[in-house]
Protein backbone atom coordinates (compact mmCIF):
# COMPACT_ATOMS: atom_id res chain seq x y z
CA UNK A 1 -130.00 84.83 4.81
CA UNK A 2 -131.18 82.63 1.86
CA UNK A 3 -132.70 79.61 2.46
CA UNK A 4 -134.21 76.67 0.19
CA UNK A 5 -137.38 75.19 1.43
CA UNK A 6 -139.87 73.14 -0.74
CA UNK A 7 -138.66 74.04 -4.07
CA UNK A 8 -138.59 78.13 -3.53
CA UNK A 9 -136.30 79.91 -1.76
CA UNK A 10 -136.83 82.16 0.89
CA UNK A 11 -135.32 85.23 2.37
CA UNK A 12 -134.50 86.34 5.54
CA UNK A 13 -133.21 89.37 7.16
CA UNK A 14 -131.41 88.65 10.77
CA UNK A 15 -130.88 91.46 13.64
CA UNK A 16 -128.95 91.29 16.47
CA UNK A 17 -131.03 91.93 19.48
CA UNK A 18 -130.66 95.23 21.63
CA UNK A 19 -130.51 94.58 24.75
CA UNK A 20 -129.45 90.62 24.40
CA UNK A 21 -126.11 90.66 21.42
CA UNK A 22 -126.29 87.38 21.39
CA UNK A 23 -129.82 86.47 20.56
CA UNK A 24 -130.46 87.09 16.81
CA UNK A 25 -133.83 88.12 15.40
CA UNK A 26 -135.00 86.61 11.84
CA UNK A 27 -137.57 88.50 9.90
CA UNK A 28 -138.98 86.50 6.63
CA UNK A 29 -138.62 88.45 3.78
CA UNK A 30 -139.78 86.87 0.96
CA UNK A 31 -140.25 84.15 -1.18
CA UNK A 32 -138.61 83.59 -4.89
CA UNK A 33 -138.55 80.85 -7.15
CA UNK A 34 -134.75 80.93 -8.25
CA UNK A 35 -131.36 80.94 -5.90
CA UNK A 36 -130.50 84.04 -8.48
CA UNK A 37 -133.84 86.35 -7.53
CA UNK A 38 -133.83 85.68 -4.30
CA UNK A 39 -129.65 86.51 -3.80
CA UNK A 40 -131.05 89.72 -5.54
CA UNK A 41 -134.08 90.65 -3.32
CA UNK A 42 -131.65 89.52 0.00
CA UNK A 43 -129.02 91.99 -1.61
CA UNK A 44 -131.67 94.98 -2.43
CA UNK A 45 -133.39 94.57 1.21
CA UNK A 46 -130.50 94.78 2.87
CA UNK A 47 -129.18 97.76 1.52
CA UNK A 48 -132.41 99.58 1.64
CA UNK A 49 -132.20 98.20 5.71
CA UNK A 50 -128.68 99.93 6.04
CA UNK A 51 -130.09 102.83 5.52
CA UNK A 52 -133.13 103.32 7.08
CA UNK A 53 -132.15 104.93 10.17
CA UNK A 54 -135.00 103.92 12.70
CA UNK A 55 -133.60 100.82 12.97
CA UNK A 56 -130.28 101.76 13.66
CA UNK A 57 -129.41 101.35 17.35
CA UNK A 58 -126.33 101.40 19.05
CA UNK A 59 -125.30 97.63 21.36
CA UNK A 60 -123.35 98.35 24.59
CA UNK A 61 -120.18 95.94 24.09
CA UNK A 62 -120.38 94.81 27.85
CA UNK A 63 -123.20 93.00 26.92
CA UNK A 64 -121.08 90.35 25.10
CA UNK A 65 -119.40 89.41 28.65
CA UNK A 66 -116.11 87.87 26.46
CA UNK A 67 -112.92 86.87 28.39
CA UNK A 68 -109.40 88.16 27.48
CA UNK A 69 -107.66 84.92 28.30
């Protein structure tokens, strides 16, 4: 997630909870001074967050309570 705020723009990485799918968890990641650095630090961060494997956690799909209606 990319976001402009007071002239720089910052980045974001956003999780879904574990135990709660539905809640979403937003990390700041950092801070760049172009749209075009920080597309490229979102991009790099979360590839290198894909594969780090301690964060990797399975989320039970009853959780999400959907109907089939």
């Amino acid at each position: 997630n990319v976001v402009e705020k007071r002239g720089n723009w910052d980045v974001y990485l956003v999780f879904a909870h574990v135990n709660n799918p539905l809640k979403m968890i937003k990390k700041k990641i950092s801070r760049c001074t172009s749209l075009k650095k920080a597309e490229l630090a979102a991009n790099t961060m979360r590839r290198l967050a894909a594969k780090d494997q301690r964060g990797t956690l399975k989320i039970d799909k009853n959780l999400f309570q959907s109907c089939n209606n």
